[in-house]
PDB file of N, CA and C in Angstrom:
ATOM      1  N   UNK A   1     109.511  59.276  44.001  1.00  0.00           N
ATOM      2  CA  UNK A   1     110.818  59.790  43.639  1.00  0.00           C
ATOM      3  C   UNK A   1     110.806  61.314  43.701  1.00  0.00           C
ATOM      4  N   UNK A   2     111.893  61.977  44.490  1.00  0.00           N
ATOM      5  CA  UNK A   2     111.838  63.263  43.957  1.00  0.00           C
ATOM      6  C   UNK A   2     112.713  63.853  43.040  1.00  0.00           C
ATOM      7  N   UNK A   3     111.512  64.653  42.492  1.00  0.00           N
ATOM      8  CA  UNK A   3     111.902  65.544  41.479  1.00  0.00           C
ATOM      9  C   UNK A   3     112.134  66.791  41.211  1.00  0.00           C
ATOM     10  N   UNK A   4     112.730  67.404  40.279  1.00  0.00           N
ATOM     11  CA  UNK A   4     113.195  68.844  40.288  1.00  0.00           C
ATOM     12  C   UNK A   4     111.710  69.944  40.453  1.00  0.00           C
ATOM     13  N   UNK A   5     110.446  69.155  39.870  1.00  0.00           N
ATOM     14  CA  UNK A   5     109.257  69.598  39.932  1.00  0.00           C
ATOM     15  C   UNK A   5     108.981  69.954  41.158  1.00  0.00           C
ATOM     16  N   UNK A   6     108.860  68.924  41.530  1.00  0.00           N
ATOM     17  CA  UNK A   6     108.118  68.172  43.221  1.00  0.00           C
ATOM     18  C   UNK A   6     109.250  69.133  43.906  1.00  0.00           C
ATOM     19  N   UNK A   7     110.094  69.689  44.191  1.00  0.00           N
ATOM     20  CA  UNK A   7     111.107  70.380  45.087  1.00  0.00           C
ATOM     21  C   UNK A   7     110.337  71.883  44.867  1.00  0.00           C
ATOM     22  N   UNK A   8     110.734  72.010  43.498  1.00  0.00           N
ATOM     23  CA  UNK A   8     109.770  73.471  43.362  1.00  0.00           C
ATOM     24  C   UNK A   8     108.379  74.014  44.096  1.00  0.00           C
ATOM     25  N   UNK A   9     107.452  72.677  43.882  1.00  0.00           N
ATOM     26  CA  UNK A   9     106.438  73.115  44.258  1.00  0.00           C
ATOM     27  C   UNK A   9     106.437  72.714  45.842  1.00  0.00           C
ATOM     28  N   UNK A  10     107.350  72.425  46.492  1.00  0.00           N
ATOM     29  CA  UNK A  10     107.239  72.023  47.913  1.00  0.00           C
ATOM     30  C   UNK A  10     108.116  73.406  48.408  1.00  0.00           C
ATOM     31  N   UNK A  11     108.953  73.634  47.565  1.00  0.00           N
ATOM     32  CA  UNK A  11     109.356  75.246  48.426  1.00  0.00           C
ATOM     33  C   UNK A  11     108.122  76.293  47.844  1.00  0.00           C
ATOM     34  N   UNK A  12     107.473  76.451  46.897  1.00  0.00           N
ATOM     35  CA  UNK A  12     106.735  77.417  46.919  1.00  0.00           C
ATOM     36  C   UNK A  12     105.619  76.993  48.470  1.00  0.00           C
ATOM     37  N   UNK A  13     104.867  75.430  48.728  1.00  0.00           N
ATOM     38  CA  UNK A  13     104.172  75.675  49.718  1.00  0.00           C
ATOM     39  C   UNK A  13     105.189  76.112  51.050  1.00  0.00           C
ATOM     40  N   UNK A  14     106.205  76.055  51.026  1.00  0.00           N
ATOM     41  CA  UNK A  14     106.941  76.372  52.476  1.00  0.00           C
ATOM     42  C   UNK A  14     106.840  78.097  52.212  1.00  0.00           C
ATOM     43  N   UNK A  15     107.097  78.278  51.442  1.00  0.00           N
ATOM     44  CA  UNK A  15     107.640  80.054  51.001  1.00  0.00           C
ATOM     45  C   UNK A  15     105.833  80.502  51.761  1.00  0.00           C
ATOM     46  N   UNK A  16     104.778  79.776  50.988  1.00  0.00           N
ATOM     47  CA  UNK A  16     103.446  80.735  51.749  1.00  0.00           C
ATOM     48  C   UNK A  16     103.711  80.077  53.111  1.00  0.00           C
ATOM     49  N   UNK A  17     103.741  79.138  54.213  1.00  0.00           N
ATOM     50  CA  UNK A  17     103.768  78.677  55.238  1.00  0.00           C
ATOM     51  C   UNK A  17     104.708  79.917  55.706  1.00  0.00           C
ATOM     52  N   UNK A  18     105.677  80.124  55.158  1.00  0.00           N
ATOM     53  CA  UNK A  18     106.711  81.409  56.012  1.00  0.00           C
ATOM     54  C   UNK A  18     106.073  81.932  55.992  1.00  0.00           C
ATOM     55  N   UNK A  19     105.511  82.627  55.435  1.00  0.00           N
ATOM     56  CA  UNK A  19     104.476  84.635  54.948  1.00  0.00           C
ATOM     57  C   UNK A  19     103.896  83.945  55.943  1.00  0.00           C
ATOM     58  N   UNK A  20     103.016  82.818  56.302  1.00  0.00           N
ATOM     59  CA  UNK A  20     101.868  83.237  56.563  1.00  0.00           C
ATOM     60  C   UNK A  20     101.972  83.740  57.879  1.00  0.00           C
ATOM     61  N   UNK A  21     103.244  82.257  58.552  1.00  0.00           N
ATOM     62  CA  UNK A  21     103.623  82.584  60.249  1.00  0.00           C
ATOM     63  C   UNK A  21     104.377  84.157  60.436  1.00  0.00           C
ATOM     64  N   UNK A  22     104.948  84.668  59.558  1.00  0.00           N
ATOM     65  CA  UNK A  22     105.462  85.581  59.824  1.00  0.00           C
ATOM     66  C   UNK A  22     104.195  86.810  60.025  1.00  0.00           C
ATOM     67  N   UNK A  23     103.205  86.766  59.089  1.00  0.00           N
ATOM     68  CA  UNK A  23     102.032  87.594  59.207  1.00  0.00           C
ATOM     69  C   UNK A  23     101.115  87.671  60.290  1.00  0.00           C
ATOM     70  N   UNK A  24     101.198  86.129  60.840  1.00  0.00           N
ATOM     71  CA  UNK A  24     100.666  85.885  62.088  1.00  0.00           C
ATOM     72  C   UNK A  24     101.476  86.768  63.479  1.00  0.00           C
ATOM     73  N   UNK A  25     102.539  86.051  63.601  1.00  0.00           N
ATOM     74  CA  UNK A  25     104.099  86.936  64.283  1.00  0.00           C
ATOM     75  C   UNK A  25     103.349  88.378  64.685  1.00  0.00           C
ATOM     76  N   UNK A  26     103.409  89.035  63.583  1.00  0.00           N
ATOM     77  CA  UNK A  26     103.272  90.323  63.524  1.00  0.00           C
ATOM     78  C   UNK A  26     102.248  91.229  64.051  1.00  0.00           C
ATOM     79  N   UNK A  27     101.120  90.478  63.948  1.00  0.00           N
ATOM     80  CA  UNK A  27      99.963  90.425  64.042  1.00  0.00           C
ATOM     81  C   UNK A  27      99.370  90.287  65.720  1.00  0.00           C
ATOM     82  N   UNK A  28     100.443  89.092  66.246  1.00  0.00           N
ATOM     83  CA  UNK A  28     100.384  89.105  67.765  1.00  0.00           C
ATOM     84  C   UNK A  28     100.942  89.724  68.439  1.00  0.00           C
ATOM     85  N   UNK A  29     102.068  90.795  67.698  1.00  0.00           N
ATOM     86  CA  UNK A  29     103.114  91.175  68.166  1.00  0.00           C
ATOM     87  C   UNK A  29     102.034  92.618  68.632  1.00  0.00           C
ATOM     88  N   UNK A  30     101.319  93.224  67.563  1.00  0.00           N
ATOM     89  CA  UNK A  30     100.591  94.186  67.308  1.00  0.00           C
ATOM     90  C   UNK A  30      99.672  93.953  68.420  1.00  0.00           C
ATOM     91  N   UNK A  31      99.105  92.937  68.483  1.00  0.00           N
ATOM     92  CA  UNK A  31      98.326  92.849  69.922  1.00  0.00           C
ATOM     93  C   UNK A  31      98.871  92.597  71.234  1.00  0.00           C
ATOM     94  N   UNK A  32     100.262  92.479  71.303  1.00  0.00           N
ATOM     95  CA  UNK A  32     100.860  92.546  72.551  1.00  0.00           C
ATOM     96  C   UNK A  32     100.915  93.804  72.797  1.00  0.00           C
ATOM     97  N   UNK A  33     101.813  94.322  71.921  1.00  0.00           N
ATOM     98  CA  UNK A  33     101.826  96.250  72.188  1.00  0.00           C
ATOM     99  C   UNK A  33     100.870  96.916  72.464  1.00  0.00           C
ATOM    100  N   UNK A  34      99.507  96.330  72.234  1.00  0.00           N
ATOM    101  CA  UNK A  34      98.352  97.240  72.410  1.00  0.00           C
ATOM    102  C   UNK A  34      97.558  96.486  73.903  1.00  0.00           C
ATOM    103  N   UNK A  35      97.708  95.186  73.981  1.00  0.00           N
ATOM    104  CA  UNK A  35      97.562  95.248  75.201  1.00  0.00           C
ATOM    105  C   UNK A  35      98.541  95.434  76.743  1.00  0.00           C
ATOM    106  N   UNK A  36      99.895  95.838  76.577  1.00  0.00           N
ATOM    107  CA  UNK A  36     101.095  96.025  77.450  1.00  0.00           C
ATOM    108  C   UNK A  36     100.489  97.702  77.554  1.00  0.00           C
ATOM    109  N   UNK A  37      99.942  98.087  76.860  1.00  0.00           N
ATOM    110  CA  UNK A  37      99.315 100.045  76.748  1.00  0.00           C
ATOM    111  C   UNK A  37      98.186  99.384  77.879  1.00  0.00           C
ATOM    112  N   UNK A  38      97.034  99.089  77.300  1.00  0.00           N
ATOM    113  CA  UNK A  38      96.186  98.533  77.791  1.00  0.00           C
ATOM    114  C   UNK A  38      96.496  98.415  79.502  1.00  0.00           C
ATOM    115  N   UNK A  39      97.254  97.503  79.594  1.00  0.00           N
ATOM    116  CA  UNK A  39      97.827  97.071  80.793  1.00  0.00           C
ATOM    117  C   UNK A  39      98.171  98.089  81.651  1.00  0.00           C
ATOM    118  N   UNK A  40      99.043  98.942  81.017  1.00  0.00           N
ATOM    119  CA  UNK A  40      99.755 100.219  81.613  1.00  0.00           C
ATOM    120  C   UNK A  40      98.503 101.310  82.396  1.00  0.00           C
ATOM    121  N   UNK A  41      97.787 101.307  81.031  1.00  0.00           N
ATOM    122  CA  UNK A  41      95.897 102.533  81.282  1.00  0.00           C
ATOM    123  C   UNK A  41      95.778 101.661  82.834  1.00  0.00           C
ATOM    124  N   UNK A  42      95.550 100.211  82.890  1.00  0.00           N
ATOM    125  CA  UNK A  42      94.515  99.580  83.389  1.00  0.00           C
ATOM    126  C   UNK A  42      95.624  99.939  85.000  1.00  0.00           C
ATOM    127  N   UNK A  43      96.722 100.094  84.747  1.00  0.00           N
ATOM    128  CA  UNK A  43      97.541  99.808  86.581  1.00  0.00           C
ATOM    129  C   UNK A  43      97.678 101.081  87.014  1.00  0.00           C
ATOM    130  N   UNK A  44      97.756 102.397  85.873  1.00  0.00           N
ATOM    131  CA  UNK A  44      97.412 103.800  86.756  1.00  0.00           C
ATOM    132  C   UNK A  44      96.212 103.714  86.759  1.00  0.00           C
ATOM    133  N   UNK A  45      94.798 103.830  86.516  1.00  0.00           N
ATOM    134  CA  UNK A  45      94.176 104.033  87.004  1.00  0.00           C
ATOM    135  C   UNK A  45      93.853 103.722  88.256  1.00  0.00           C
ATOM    136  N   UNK A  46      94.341 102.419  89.141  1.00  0.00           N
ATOM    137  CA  UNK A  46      94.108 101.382  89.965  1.00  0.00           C
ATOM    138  C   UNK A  46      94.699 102.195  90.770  1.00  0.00           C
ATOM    139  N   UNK A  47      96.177 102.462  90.369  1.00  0.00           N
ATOM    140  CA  UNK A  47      97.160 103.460  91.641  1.00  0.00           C
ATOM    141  C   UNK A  47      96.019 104.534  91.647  1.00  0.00           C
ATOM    142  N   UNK A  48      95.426 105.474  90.614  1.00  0.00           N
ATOM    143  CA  UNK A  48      94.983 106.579  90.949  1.00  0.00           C
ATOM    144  C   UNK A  48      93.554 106.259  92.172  1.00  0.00           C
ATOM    145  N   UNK A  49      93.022 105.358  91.668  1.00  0.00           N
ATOM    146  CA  UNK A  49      91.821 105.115  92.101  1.00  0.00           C
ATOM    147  C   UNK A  49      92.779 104.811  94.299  1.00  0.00           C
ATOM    148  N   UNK A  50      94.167 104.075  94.300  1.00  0.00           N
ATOM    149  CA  UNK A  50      94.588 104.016  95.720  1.00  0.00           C
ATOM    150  C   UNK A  50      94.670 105.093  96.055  1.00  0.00           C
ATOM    151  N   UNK A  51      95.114 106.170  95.469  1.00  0.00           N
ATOM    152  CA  UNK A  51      95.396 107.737  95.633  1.00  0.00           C
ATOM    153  C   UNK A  51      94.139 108.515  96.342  1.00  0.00           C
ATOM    154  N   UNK A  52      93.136 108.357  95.449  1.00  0.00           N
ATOM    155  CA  UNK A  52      92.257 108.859  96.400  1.00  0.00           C
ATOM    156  C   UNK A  52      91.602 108.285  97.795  1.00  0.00           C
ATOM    157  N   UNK A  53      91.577 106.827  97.584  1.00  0.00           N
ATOM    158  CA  UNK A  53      91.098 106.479  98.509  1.00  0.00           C
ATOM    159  C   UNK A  53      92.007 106.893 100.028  1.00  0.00           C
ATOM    160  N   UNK A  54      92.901 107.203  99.686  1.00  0.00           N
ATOM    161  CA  UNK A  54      94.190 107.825 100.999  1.00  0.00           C
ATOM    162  C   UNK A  54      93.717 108.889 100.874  1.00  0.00           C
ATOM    163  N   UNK A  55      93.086 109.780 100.362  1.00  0.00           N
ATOM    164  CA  UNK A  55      93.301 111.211 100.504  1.00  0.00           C
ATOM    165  C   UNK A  55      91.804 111.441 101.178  1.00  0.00           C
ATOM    166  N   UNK A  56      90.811 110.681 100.872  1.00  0.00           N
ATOM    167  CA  UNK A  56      89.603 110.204 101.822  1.00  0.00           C
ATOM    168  C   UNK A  56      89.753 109.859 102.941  1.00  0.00           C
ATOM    169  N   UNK A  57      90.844 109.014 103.281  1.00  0.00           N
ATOM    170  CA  UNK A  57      91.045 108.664 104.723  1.00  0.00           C
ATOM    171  C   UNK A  57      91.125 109.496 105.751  1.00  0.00           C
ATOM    172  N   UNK A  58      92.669 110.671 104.661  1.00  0.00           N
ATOM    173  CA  UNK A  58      93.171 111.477 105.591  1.00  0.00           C
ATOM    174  C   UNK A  58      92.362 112.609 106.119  1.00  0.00           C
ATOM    175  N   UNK A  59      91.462 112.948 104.835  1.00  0.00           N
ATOM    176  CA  UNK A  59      90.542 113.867 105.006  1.00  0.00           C
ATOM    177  C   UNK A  59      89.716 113.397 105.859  1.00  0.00           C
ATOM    178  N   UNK A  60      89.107 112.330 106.374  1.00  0.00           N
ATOM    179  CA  UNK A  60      88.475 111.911 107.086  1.00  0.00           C
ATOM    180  C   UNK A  60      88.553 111.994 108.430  1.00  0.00           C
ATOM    181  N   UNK A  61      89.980 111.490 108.617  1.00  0.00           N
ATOM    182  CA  UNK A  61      90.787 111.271 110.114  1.00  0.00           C
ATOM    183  C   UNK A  61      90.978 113.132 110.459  1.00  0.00           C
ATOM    184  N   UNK A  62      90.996 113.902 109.497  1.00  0.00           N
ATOM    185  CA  UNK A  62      91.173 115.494 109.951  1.00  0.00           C
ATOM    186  C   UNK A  62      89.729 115.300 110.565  1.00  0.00           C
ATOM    187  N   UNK A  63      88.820 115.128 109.854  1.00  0.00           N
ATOM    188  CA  UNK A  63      87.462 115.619 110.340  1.00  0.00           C
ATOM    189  C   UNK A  63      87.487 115.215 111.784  1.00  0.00           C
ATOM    190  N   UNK A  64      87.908 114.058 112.003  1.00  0.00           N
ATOM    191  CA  UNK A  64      87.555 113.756 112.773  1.00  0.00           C
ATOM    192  C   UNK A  64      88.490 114.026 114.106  1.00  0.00           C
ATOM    193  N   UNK A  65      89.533 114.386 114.079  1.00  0.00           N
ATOM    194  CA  UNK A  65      90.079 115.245 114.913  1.00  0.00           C
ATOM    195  C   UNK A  65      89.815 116.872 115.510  1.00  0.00           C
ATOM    196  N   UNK A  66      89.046 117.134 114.419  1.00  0.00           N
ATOM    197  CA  UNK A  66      89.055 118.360 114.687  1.00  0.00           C
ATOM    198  C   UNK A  66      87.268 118.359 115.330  1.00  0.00           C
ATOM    199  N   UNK A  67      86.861 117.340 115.314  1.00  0.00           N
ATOM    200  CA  UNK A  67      85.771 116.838 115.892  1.00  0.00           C
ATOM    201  C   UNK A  67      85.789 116.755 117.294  1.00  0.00           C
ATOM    202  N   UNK A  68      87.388 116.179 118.097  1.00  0.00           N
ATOM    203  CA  UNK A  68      87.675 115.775 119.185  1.00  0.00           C
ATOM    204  C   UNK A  68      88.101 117.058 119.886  1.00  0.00           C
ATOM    205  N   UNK A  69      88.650 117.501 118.794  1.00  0.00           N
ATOM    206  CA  UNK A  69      89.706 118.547 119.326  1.00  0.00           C
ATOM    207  C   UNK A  69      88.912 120.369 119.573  1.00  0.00           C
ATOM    208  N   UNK A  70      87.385 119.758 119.024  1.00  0.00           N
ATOM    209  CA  UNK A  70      86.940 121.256 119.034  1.00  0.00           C
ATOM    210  C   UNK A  70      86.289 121.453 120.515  1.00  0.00           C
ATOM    211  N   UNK A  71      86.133 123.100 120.439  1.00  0.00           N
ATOM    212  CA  UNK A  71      85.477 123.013 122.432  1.00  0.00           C
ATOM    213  C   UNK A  71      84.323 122.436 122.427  1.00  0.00           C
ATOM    214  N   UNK A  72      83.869 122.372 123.500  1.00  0.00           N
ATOM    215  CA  UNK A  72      82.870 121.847 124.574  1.00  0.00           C
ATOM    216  C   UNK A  72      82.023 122.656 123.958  1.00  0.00           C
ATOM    217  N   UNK A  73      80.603 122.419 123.912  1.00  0.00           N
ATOM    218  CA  UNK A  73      79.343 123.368 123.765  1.00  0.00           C
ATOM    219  C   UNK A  73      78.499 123.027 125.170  1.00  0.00           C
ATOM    220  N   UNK A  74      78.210 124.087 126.365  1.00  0.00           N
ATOM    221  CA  UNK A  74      77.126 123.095 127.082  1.00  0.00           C
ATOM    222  C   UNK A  74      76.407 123.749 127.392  1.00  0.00           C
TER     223      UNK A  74
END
Protein backbone atom coordinates (compact mmCIF):
# COMPACT_ATOMS: atom_id res chain seq x y z
CA UNK A 1 0.00 0.00 0.00
CA UNK A 2 1.22 3.39 -0.46
CA UNK A 3 1.82 5.63 1.98
CA UNK A 4 2.35 9.22 2.88
CA UNK A 5 5.79 7.74 4.35
CA UNK A 6 6.72 5.52 1.46
CA UNK A 7 6.07 8.74 -1.08
CA UNK A 8 8.42 10.79 1.06
CA UNK A 9 11.07 8.56 1.12
CA UNK A 10 10.75 7.62 -2.65
CA UNK A 11 11.01 11.38 -3.62
CA UNK A 12 13.92 11.94 -1.36
CA UNK A 13 15.67 8.74 -3.39
CA UNK A 14 14.57 10.48 -6.79
CA UNK A 15 15.71 14.10 -5.43
CA UNK A 16 19.59 12.27 -4.95
CA UNK A 17 19.06 10.30 -8.46
CA UNK A 18 18.46 14.07 -9.93
CA UNK A 19 21.76 15.65 -8.17
CA UNK A 20 23.45 12.87 -9.04
CA UNK A 21 22.62 12.81 -13.09
CA UNK A 22 22.74 16.35 -13.09
CA UNK A 23 26.42 16.22 -11.46
CA UNK A 24 27.27 13.69 -13.90
CA UNK A 25 25.70 16.16 -16.93
CA UNK A 26 28.06 18.61 -15.85
CA UNK A 27 30.86 16.82 -15.42
CA UNK A 28 30.72 15.48 -19.15
CA UNK A 29 29.83 18.63 -20.23
CA UNK A 30 33.29 19.86 -18.59
CA UNK A 31 34.98 17.18 -20.51
CA UNK A 32 33.48 17.98 -23.75
CA UNK A 33 34.70 21.62 -23.54
CA UNK A 34 38.05 20.51 -22.74
CA UNK A 35 38.26 18.07 -25.27
CA UNK A 36 36.47 20.36 -28.39
CA UNK A 37 39.95 22.80 -27.07
CA UNK A 38 41.84 19.71 -27.25
CA UNK A 39 40.48 19.01 -30.65
CA UNK A 40 40.93 22.57 -31.86
CA UNK A 41 45.18 22.42 -30.38
CA UNK A 42 45.15 18.95 -32.12
CA UNK A 43 43.69 20.38 -36.02
CA UNK A 44 46.07 23.59 -36.00
CA UNK A 45 48.82 21.98 -35.33
CA UNK A 46 48.14 19.38 -38.25
CA UNK A 47 47.31 22.55 -40.63
CA UNK A 48 50.60 24.03 -39.25
CA UNK A 49 52.57 20.94 -39.52
CA UNK A 50 50.68 21.08 -43.81
CA UNK A 51 52.10 24.61 -43.81
CA UNK A 52 55.40 23.73 -43.63
CA UNK A 53 55.52 20.86 -45.42
CA UNK A 54 54.45 23.34 -48.62
CA UNK A 55 56.93 25.72 -47.77
CA UNK A 56 59.61 22.70 -48.04
CA UNK A 57 58.34 21.84 -51.28
CA UNK A 58 58.46 25.22 -52.61
CA UNK A 59 61.72 25.84 -51.22
CA UNK A 60 62.78 22.82 -52.71
CA UNK A 61 61.36 23.17 -56.29
CA UNK A 62 63.38 26.90 -56.08
CA UNK A 63 66.48 24.92 -55.41
CA UNK A 64 65.97 23.12 -57.84
CA UNK A 65 65.35 25.46 -60.55
CA UNK A 66 67.85 27.51 -59.93
CA UNK A 67 69.89 24.30 -60.22
CA UNK A 68 68.62 24.04 -63.95
CA UNK A 69 68.61 27.42 -64.56
CA UNK A 70 72.24 28.19 -63.40
CA UNK A 71 75.23 28.41 -66.19
CA UNK A 72 77.17 25.75 -67.56
CA UNK A 73 80.60 25.19 -65.74
CA UNK A 74 83.04 23.32 -68.31
Amino acid sequence: MITKDSLKKRKEVLLKDINDVKLRAAEYEKKRIEDVALLNGLSGAFQQCEIFLKELDNDESEMANDVENSPEKD
